[in-house]
Structures are given as C-alpha cells and as structure tokens.
PDB file of N, CA and C in Angstrom:
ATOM      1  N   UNK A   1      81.463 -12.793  -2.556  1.00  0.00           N
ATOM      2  CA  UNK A   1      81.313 -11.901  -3.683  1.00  0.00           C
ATOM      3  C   UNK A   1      81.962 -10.548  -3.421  1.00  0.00           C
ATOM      4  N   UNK A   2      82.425 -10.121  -2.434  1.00  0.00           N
ATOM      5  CA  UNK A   2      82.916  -9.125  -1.871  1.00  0.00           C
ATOM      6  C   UNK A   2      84.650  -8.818  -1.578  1.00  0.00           C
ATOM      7  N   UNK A   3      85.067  -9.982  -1.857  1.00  0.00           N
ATOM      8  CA  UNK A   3      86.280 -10.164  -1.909  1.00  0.00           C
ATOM      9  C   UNK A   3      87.144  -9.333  -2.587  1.00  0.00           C
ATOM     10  N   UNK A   4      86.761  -8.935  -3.862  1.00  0.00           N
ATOM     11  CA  UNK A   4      87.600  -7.826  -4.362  1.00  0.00           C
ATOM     12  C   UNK A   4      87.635  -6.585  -4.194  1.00  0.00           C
ATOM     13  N   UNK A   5      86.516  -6.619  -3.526  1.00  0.00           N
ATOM     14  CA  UNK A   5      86.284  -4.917  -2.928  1.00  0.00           C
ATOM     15  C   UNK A   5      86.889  -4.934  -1.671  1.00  0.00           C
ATOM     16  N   UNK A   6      87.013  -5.654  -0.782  1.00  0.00           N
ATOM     17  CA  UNK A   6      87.240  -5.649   0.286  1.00  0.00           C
ATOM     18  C   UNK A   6      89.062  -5.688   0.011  1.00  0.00           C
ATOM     19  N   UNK A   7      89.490  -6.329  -0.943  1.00  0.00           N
ATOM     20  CA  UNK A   7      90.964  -6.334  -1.154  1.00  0.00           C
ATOM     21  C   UNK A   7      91.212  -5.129  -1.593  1.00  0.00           C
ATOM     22  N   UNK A   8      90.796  -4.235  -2.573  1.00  0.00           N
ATOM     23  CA  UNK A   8      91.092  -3.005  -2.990  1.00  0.00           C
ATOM     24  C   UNK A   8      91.151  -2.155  -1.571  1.00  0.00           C
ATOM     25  N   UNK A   9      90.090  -1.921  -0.598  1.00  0.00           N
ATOM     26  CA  UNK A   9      89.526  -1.302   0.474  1.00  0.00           C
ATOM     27  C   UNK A   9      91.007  -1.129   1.643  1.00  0.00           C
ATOM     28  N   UNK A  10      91.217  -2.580   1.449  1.00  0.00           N
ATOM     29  CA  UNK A  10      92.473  -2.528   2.745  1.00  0.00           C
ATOM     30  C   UNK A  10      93.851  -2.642   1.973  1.00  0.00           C
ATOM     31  N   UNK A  11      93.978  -2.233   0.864  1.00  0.00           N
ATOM     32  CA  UNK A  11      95.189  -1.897  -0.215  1.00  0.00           C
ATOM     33  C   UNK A  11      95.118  -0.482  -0.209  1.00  0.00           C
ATOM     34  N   UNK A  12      93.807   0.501   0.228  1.00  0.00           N
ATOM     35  CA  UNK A  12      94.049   1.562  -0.055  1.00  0.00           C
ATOM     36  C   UNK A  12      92.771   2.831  -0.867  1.00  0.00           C
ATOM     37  N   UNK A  13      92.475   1.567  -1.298  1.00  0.00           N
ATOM     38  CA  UNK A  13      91.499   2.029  -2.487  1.00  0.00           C
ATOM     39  C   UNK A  13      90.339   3.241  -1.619  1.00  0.00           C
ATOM     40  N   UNK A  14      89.680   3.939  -1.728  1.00  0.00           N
ATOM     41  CA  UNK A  14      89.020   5.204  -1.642  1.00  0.00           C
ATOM     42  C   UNK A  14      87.336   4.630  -2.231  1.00  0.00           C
ATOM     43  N   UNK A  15      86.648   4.766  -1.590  1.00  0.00           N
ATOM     44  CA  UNK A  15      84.827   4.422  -2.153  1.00  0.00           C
ATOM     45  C   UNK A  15      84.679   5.757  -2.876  1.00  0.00           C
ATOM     46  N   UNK A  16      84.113   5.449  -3.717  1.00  0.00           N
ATOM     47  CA  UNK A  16      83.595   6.165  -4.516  1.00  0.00           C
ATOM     48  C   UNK A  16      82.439   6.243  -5.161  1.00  0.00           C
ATOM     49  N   UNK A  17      81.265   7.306  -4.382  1.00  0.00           N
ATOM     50  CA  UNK A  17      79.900   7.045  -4.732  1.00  0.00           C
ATOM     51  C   UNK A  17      79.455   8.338  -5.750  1.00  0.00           C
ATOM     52  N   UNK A  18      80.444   9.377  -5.982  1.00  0.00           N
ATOM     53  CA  UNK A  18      79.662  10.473  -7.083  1.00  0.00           C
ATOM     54  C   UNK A  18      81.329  11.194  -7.367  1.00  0.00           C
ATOM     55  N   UNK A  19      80.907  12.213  -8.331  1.00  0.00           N
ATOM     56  CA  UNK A  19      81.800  13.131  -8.578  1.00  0.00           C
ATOM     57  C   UNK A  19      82.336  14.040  -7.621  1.00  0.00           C
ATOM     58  N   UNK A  20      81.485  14.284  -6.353  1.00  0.00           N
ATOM     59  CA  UNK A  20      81.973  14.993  -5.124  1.00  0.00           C
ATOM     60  C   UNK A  20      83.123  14.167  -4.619  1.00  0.00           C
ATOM     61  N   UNK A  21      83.261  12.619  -4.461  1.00  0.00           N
ATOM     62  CA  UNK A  21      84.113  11.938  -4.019  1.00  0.00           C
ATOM     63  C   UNK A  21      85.392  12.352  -4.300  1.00  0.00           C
ATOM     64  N   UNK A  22      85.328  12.128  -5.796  1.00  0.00           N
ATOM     65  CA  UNK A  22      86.768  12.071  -6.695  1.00  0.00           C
ATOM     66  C   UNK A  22      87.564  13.750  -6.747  1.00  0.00           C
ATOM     67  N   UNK A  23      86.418  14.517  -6.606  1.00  0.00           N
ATOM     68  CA  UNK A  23      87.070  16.029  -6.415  1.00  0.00           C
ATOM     69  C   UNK A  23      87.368  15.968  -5.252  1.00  0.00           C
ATOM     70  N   UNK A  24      87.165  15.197  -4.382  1.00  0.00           N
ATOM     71  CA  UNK A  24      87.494  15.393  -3.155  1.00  0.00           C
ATOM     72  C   UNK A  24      89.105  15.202  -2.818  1.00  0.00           C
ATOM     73  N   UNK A  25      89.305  14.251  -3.620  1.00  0.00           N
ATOM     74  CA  UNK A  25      90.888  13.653  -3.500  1.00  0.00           C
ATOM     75  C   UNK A  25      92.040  14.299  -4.658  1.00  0.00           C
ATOM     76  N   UNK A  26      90.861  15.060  -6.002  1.00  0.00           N
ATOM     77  CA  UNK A  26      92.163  14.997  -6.914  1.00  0.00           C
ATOM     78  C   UNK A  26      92.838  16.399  -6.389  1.00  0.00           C
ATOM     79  N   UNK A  27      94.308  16.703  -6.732  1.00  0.00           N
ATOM     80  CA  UNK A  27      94.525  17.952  -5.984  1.00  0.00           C
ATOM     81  C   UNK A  27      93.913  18.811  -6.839  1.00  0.00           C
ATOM     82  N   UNK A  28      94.057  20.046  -6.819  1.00  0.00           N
ATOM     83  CA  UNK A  28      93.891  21.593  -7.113  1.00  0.00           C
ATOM     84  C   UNK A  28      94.629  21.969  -8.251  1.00  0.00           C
ATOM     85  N   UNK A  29      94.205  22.217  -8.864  1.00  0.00           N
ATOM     86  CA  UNK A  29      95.346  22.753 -10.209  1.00  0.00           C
ATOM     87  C   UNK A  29      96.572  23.394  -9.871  1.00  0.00           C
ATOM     88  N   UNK A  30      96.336  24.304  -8.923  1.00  0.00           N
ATOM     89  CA  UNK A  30      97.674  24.778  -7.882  1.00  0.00           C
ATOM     90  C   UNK A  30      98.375  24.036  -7.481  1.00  0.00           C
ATOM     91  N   UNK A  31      98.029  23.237  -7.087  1.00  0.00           N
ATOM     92  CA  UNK A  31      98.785  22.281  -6.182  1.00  0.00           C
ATOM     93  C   UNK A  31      99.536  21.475  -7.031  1.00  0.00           C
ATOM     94  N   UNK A  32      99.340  21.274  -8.453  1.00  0.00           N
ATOM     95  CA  UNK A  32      99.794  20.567  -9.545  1.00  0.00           C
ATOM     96  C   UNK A  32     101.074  20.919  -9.447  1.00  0.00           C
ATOM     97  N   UNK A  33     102.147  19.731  -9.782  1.00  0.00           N
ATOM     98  CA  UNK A  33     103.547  20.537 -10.222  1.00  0.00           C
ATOM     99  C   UNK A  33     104.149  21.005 -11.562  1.00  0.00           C
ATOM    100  N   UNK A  34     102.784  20.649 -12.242  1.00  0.00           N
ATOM    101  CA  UNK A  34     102.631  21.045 -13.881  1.00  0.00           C
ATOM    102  C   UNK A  34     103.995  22.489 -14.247  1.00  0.00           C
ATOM    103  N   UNK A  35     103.536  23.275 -13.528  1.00  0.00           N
ATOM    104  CA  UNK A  35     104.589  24.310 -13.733  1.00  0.00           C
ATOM    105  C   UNK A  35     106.248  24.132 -13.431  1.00  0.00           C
ATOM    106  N   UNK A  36     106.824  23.214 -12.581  1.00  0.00           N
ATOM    107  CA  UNK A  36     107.923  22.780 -12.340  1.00  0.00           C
ATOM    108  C   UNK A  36     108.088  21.902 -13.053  1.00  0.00           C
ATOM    109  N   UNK A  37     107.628  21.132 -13.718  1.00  0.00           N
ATOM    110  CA  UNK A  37     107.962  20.059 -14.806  1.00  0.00           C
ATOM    111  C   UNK A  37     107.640  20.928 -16.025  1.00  0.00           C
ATOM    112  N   UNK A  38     107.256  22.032 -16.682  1.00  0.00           N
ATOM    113  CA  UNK A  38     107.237  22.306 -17.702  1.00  0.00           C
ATOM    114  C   UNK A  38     108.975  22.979 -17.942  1.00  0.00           C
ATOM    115  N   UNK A  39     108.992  23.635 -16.530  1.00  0.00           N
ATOM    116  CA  UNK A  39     110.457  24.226 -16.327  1.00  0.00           C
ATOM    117  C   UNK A  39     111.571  23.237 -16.395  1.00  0.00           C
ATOM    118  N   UNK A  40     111.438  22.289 -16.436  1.00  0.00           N
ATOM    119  CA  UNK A  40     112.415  21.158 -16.240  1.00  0.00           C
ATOM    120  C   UNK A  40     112.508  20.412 -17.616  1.00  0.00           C
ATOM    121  N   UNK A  41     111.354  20.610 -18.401  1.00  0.00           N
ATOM    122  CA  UNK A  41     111.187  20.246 -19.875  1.00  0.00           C
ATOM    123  C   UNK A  41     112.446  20.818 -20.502  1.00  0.00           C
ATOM    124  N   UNK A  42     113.243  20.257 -22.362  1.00  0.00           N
ATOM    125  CA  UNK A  42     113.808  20.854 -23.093  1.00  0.00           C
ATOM    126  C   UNK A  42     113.332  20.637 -24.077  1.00  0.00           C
ATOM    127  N   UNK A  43     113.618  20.910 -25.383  1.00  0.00           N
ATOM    128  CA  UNK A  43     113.824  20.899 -26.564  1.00  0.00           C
ATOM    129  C   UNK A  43     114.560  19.355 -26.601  1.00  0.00           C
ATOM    130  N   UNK A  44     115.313  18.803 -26.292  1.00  0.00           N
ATOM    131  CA  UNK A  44     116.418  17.594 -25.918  1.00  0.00           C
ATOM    132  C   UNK A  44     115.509  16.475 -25.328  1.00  0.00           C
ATOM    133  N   UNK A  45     115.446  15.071 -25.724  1.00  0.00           N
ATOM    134  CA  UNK A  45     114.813  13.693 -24.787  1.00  0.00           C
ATOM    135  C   UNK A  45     115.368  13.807 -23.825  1.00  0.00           C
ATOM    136  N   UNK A  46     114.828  13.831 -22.338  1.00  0.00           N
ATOM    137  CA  UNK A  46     115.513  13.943 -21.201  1.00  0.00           C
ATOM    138  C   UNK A  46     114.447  12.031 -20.590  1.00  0.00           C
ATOM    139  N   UNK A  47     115.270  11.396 -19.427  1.00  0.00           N
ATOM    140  CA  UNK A  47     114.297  10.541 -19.023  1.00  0.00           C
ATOM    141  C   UNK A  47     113.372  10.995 -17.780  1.00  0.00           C
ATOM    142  N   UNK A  48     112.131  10.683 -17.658  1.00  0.00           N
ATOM    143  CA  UNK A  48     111.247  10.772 -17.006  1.00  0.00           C
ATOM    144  C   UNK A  48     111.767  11.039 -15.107  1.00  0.00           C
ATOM    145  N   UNK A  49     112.852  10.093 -14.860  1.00  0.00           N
ATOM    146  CA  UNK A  49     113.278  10.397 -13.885  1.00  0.00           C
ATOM    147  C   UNK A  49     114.218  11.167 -13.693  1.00  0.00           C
ATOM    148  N   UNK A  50     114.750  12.267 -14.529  1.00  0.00           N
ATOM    149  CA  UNK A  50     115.749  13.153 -14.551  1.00  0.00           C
ATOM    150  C   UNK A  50     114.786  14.303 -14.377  1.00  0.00           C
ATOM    151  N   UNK A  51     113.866  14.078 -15.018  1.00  0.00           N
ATOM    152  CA  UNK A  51     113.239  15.424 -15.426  1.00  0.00           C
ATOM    153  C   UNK A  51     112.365  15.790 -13.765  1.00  0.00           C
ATOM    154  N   UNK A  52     111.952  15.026 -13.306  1.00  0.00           N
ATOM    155  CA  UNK A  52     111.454  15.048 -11.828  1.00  0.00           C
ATOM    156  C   UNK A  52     112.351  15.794 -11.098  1.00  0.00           C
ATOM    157  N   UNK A  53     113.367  14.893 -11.371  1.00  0.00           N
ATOM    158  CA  UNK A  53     114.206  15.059 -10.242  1.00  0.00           C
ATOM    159  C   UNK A  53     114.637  16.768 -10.384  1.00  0.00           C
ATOM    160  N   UNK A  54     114.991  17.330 -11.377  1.00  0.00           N
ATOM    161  CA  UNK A  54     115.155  18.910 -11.781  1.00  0.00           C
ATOM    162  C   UNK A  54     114.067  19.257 -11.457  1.00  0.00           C
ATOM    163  N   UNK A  55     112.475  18.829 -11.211  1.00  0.00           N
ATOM    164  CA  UNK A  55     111.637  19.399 -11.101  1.00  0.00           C
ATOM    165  C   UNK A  55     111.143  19.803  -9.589  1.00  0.00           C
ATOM    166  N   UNK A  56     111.888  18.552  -8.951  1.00  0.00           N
ATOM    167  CA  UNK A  56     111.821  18.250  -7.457  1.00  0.00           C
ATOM    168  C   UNK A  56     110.456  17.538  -7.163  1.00  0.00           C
ATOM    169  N   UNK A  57     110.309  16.956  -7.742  1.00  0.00           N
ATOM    170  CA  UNK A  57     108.909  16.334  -7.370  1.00  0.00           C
ATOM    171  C   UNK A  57     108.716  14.779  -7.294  1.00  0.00           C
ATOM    172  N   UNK A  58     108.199  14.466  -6.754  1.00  0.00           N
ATOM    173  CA  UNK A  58     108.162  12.188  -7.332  1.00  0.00           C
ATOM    174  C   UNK A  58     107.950  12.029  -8.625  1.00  0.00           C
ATOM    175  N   UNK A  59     108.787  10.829  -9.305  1.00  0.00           N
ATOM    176  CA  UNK A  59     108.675  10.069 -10.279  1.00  0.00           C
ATOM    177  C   UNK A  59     107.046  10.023 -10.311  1.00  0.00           C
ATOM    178  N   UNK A  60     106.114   9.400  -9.572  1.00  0.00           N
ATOM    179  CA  UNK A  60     104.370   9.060  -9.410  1.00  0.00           C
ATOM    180  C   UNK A  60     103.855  10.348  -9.669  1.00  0.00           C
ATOM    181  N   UNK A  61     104.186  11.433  -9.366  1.00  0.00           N
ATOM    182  CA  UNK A  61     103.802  12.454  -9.572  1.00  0.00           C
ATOM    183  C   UNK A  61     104.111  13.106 -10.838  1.00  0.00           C
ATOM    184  N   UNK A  62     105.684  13.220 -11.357  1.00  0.00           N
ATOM    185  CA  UNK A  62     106.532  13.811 -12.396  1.00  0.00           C
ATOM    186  C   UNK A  62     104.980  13.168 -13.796  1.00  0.00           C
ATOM    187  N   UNK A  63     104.911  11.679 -13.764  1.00  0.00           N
ATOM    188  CA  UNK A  63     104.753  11.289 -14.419  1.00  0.00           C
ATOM    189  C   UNK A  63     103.172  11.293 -15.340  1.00  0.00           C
ATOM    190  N   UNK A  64     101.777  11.850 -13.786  1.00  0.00           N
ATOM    191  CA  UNK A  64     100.640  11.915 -13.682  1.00  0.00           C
ATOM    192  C   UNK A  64     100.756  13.378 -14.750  1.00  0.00           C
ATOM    193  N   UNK A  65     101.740  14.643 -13.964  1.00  0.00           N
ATOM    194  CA  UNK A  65     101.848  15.327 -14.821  1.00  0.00           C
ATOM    195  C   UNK A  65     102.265  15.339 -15.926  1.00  0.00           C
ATOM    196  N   UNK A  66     103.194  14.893 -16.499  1.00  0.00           N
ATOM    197  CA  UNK A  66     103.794  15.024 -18.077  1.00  0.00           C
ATOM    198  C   UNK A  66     102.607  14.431 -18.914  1.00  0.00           C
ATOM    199  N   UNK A  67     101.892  13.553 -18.435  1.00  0.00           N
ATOM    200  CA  UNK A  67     101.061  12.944 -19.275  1.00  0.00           C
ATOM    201  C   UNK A  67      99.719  14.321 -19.772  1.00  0.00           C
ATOM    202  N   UNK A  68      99.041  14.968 -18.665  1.00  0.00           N
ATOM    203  CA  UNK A  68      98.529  16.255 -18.678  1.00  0.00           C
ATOM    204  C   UNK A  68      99.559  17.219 -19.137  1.00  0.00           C
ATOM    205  N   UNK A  69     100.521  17.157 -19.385  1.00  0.00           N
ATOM    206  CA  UNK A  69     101.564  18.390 -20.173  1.00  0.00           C
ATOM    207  C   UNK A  69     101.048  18.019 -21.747  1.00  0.00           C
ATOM    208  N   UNK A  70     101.932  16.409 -21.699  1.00  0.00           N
ATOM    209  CA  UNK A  70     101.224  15.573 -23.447  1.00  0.00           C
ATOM    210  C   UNK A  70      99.698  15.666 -23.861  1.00  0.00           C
ATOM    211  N   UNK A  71      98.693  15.802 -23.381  1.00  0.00           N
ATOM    212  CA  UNK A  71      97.148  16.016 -23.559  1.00  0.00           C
ATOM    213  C   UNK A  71      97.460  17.663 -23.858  1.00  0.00           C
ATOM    214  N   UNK A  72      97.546  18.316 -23.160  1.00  0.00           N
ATOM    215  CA  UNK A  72      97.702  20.250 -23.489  1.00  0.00           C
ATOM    216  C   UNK A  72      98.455  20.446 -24.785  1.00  0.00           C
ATOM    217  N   UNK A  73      99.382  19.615 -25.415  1.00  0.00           N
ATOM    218  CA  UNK A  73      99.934  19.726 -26.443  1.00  0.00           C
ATOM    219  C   UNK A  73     101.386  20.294 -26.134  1.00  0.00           C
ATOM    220  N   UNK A  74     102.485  20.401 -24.771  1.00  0.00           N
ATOM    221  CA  UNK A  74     102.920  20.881 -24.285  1.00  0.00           C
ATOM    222  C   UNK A  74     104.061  19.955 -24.264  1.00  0.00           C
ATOM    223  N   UNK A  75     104.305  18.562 -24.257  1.00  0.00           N
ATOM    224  CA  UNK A  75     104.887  17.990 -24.048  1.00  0.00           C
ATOM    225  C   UNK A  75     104.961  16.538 -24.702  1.00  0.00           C
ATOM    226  N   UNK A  76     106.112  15.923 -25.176  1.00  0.00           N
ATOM    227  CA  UNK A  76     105.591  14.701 -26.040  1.00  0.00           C
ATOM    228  C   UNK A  76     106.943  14.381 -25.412  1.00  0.00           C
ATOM    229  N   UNK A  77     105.913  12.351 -25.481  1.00  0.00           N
ATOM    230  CA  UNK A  77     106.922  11.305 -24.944  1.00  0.00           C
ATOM    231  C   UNK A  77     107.735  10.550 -26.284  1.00  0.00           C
ATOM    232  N   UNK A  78     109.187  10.135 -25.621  1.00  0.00           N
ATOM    233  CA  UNK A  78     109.828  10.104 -26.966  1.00  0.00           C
ATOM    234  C   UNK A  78     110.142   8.679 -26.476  1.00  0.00           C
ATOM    235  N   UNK A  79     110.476   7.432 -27.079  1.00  0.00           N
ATOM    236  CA  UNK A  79     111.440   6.699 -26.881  1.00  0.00           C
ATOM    237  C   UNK A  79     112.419   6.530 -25.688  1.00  0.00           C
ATOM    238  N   UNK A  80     112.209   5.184 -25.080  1.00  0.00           N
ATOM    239  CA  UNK A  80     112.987   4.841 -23.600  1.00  0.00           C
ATOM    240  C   UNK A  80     112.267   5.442 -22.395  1.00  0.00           C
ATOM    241  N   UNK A  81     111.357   6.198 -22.513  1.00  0.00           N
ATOM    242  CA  UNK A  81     110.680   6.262 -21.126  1.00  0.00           C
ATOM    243  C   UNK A  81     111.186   8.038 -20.870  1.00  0.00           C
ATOM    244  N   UNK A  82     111.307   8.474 -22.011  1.00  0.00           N
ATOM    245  CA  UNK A  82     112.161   9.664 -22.074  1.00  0.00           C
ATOM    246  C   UNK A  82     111.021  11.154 -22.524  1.00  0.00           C
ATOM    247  N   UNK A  83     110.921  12.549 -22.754  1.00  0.00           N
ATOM    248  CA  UNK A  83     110.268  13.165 -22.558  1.00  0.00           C
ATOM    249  C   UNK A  83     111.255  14.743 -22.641  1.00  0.00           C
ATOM    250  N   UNK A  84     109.906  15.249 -24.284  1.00  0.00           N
ATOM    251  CA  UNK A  84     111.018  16.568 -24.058  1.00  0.00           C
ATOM    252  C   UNK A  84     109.576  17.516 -24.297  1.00  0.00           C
ATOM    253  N   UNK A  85     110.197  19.020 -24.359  1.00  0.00           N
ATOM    254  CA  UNK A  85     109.135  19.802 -24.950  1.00  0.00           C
ATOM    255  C   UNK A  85     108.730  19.772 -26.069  1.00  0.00           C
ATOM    256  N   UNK A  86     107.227  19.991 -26.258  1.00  0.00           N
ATOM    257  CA  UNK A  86     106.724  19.473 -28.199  1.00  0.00           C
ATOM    258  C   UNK A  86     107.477  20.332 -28.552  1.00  0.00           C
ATOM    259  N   UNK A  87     107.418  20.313 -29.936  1.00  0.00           N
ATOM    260  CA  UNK A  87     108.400  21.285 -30.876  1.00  0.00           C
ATOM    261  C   UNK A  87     106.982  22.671 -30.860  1.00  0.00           C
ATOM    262  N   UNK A  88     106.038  22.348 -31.037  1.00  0.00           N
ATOM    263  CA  UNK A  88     104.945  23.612 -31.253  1.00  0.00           C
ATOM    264  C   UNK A  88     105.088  24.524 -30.197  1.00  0.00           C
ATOM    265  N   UNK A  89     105.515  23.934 -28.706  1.00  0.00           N
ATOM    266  CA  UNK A  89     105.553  25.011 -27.438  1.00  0.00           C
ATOM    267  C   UNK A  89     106.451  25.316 -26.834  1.00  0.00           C
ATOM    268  N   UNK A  90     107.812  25.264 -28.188  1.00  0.00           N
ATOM    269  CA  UNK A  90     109.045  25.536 -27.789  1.00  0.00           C
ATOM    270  C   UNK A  90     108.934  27.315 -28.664  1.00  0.00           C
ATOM    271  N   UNK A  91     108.327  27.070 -29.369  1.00  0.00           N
ATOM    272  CA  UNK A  91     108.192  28.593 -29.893  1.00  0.00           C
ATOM    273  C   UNK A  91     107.708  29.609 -29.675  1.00  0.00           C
TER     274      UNK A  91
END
C-alpha cells in the first residue's frame, strides 16, 4: 500500500506534514525572478523560452513565474506557448 509514496519519496518528492513544511521550500518573494521576467516582458508575443532566456533564468523557473505575473494581472499567455505584457500594465 505504500508503493506510491515510497516512489514519489525516492523521485524526489519532499513529506509534507503542515504549512511550515511547504514555506519551508517555497522561495522568498526576493528570491523570485518575477522582476527579471517582467523586464524581459513586451507589448509583442515573445515564446516562453526566449523570454527566460533575456531574463536569465530556467525555462522551470521562467515559467512558475509568468504564470504568478498572469494571476497579478501583469502578464497574459498568448498562443504557441508564447507570452507578452497584458495590455492594462503596459500603461
């Protein structure tokens, strides 16, 4: 019965018994590269891996953020895996 836990466990996976856990691992708002990917944002569809890459950061990462850019209202995903600044926070 343990089998899938035990597969997650030695894949990587992290136990998780409260909310202290999960703060434990997520980074810091600082530490976010939120601000280098907003800088790397245009007005223009750019793709997800261009926009990293101007941002200097990982694709896994570029991507955790833009999605928290798109929730703030900051950023919207367009067609092809692509990603520009909303039109509201270009002004």
């Amino acid at each position: 019965m343990s089998r899938g836990c035990l597969a997650l466990l030695r894949a990587g996976a992290r136990v998780c018994a409260g909310a202290a856990d999960v703060l434990a691992v997520v980074p810091a708002p600082e530490d976010r590269p939120d601000a280098r990917l907003l800088d790397a944002l245009s007005s223009e569809p750019s793709p997800a891996e261009r926009i990293a890459e101007r941002a200097g950061v990982p694709i896994a990462i570029a991507l955790g953020a833009l999605l928290r850019l798109e929730w703030a209202g900051i950023a919207e995903p367009c067609p092809g895996g692509r990603w520009r600044r909303a039109p509201e926070a270009s002004a």
